[in-house]
Protein backbone atom coordinates (compact mmCIF):
# COMPACT_ATOMS: atom_id res chain seq x y z
CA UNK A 1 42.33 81.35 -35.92
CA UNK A 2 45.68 82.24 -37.37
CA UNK A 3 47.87 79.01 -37.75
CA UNK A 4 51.12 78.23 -39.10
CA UNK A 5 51.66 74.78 -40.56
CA UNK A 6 54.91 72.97 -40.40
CA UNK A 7 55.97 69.48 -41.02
CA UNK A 8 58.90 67.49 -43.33
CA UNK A 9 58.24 66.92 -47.01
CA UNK A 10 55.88 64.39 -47.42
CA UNK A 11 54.07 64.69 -44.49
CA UNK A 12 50.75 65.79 -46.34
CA UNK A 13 51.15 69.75 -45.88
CA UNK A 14 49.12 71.06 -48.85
CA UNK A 15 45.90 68.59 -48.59
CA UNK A 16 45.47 69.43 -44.49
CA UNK A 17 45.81 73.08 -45.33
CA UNK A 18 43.29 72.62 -47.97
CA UNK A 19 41.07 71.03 -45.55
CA UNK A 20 41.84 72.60 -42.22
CA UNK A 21 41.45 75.83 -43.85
CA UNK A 22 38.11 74.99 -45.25
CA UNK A 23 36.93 73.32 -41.69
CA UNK A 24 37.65 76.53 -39.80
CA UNK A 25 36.70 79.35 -42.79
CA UNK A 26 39.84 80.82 -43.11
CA UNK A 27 42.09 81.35 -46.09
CA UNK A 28 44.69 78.78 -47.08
CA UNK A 29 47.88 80.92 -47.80
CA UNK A 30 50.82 79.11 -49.03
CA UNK A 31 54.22 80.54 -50.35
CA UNK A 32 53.89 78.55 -54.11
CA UNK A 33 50.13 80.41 -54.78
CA UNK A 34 51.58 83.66 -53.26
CA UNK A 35 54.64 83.05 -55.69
CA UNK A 36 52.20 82.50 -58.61
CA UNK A 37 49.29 84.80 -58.33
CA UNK A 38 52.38 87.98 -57.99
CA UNK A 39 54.05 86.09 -60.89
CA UNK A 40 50.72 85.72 -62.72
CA UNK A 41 49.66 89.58 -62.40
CA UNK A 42 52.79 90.46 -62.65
CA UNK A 43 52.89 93.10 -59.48
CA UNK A 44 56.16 94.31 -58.69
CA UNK A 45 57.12 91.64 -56.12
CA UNK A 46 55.96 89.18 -58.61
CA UNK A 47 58.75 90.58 -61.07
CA UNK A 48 61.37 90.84 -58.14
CA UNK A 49 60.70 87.21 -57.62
CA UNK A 50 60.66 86.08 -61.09
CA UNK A 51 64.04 87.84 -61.84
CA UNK A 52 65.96 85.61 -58.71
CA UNK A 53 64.25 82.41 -60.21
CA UNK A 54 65.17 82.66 -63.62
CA UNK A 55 68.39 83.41 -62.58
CA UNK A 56 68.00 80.06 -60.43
CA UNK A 57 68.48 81.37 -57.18
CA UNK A 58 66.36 81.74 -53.83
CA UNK A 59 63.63 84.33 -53.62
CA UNK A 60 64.90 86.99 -50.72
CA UNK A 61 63.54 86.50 -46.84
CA UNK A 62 62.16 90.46 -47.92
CA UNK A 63 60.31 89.48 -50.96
CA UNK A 64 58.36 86.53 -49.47
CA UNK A 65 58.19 88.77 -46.32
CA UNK A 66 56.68 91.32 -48.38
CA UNK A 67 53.97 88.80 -50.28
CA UNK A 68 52.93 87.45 -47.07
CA UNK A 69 51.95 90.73 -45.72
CA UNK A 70 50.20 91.75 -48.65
CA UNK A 71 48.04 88.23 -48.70
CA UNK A 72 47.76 88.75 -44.71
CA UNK A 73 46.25 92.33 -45.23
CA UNK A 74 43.16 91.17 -47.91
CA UNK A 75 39.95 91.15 -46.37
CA UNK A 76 39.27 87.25 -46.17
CA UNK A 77 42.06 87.07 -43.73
CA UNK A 78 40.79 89.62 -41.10
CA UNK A 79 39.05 86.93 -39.17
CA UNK A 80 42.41 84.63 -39.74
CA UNK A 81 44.75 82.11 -42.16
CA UNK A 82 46.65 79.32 -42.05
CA UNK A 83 50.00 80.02 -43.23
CA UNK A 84 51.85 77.26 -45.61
CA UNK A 85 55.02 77.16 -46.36
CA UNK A 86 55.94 80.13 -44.62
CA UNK A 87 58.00 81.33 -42.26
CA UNK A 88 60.56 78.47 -44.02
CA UNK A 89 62.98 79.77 -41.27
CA UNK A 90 63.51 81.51 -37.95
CA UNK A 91 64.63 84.93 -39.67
CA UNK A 92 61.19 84.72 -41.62
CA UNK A 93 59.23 83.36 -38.51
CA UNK A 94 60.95 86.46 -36.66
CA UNK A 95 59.98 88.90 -39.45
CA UNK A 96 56.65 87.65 -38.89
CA UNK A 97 56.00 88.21 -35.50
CA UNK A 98 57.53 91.72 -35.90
CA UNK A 99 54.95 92.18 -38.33
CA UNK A 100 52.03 90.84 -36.46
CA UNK A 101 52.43 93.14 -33.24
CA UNK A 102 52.67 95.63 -35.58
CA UNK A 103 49.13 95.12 -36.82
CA UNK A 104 48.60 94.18 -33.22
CA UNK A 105 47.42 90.30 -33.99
CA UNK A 106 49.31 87.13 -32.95
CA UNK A 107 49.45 83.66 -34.09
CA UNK A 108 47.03 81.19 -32.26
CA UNK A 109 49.07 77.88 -33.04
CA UNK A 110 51.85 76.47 -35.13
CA UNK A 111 50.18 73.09 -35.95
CA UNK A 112 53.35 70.80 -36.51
CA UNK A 113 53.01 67.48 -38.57
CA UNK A 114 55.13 64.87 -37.23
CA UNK A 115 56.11 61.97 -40.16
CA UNK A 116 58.91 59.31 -39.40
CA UNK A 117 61.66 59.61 -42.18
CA UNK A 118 61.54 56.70 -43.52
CA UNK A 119 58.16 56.99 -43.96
CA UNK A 120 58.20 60.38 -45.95
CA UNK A 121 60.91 58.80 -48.00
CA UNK A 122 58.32 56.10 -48.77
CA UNK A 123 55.78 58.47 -49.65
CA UNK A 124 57.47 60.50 -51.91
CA UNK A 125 59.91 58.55 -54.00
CA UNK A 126 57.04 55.38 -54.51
CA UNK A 127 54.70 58.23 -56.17
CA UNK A 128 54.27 57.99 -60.20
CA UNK A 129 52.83 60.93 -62.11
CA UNK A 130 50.93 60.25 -65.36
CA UNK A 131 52.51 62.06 -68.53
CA UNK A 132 49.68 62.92 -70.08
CA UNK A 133 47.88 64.36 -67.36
CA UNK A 134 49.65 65.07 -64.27
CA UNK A 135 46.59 65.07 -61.62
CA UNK A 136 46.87 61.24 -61.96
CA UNK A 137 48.89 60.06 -59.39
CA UNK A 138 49.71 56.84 -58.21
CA UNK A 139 51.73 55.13 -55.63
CA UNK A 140 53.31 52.09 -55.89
CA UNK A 141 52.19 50.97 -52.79
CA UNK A 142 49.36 52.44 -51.13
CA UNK A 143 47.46 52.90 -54.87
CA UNK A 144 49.76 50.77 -57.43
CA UNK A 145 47.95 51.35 -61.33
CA UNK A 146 46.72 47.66 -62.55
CA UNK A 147 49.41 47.53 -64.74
CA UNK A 148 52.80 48.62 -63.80
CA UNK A 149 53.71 51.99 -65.64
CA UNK A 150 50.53 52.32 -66.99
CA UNK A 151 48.04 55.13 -65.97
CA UNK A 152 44.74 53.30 -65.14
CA UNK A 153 42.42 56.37 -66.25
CA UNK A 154 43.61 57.64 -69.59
CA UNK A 155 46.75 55.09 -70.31
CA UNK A 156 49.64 57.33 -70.56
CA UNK A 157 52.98 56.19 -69.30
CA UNK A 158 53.51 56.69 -65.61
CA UNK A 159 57.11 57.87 -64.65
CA UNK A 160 58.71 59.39 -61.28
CA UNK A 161 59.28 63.04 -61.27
CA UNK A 162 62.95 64.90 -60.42
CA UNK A 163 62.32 65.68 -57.43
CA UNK A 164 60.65 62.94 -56.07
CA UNK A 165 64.08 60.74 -56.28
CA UNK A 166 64.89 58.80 -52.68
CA UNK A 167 68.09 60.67 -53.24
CA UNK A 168 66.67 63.94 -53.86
CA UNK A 169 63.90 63.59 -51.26
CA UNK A 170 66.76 63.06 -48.28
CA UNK A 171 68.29 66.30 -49.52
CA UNK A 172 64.72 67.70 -49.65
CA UNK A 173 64.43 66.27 -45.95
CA UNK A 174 67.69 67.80 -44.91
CA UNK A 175 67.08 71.61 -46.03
CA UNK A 176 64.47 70.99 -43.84
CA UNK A 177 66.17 69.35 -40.69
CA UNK A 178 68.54 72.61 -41.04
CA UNK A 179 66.67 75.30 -41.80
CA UNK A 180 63.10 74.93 -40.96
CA UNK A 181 62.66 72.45 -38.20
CA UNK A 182 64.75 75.14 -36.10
CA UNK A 183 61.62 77.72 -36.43
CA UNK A 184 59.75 74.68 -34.07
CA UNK A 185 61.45 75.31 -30.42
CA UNK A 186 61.60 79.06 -31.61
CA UNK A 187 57.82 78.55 -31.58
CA UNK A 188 57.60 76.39 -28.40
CA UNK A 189 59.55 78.86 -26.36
CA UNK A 190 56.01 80.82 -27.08
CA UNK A 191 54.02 78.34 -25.95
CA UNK A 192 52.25 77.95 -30.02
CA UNK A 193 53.00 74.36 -30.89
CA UNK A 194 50.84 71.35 -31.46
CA UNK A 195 51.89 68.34 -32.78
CA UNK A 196 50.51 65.76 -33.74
CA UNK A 197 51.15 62.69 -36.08
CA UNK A 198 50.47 62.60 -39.89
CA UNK A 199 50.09 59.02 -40.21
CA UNK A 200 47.19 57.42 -40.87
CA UNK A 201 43.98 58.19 -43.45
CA UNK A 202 43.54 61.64 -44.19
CA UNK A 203 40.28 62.45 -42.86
CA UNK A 204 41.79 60.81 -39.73
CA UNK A 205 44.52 63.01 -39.60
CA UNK A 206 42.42 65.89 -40.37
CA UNK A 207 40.03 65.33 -37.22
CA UNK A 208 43.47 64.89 -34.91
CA UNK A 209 44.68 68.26 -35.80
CA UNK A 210 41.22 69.90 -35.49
CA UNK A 211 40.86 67.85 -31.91
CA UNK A 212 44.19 69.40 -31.08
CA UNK A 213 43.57 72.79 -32.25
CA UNK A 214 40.94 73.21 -30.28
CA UNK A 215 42.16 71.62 -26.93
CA UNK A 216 44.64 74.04 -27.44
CA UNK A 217 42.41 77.28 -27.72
């Protein structure tokens, strides 16, 4: 299957494209690895890309464009991919479609994760990252540390990252509103969406989209 993933900040993107992607064998491609890995071996896009971030500006449509159809082209994705993170708006989710008739493929679905705001808001800005090692995360609700501000595993100071400010995750929430909730009805129009809620237990919300998914087929 060849999927696209969309859904609002918060809404548990990353861990159902972990898992989808391992349920149905295909690769998980999202734009932060693609970003790295060029980065990392530093191709030429990678070097285009790390020349507009330093400089603290937006990598180019072209450029992620570019890194996409690269990924696309490697021979774990001849079968199909999930796509994460990308097309981030309707010029890339055009650029995409241009590019799949020209390899003469289309997308399957464009699995949409639905998330009241209010509760992505919750999600995000309750979360608490540990200092000393950063893959201990808490929440201050759904999995508060014993002791407040204390990491329960290695007992480094827990603190609340940047970005993960209520104010900075309603901006987060409105770059999305404006520029990639848009790319949804440019995908219904085809006939590609499925949507379905992200609330709930992960593995539940895991079996909903597979359910859907495959009612849709």
């Amino acid at each position: 299957m060849r999927i696209v993933l969309v859904g609002p900040p918060g809404a548990g993107k990353g861990t159902q494209a972990t898992r989808l992607a391992e349920k149905l064998r295909i690769p998980h491609i999202s734009t932060g690895d693609l970003f790295r890995a060029n980065i990392s071996r530093q191709t030429e896009l990678g070097k285009l890309a790390k020349s507009y971030m330093d400089a603290g500006n937006l990598v180019p449509d072209e450029v992620t464009i570019a890194m996409a159809k690269d990924r696309m082209a490697q021979p774990d994705a001849e079968d199909g991919f999930l796509l994460d993170g990308f097309p981030r708006n309707v010029s890339q989710a055009e650029a995409l479609d241009e590019l799949l008739t020209t390899e003469g493929i289309k997308l399957d679905a464009v699995l949409d994760l639905e998330a009241p705001e209010a509760e992505v808001v919750q999600r995000i800005a309750g979360r608490r990252i540990c200092r000393k090692d950063s893959s201990h995360v808490f929440h201050v609700s759904y999995s508060p540390p014993a002791k407040e501000g204390v990491c329960d595993r290695c007992g480094g100071e827990l603190y609340q990252r940047d970005d993960d400010s209520e104010e900075t995750v309603r901006t987060r929430l409105e770059v999305y509103h404006t520029q990639t909730e848009p790319i949804i009805d440019y995908y219904k129009a085809q006939g590609l969406v499925v949507t379905i809620s992200a609330l709930g237990p992960v593995d539940e919300v895991t079996g909903r989209a597979l359910e859907a998914l495959r009612r849709d087929k």
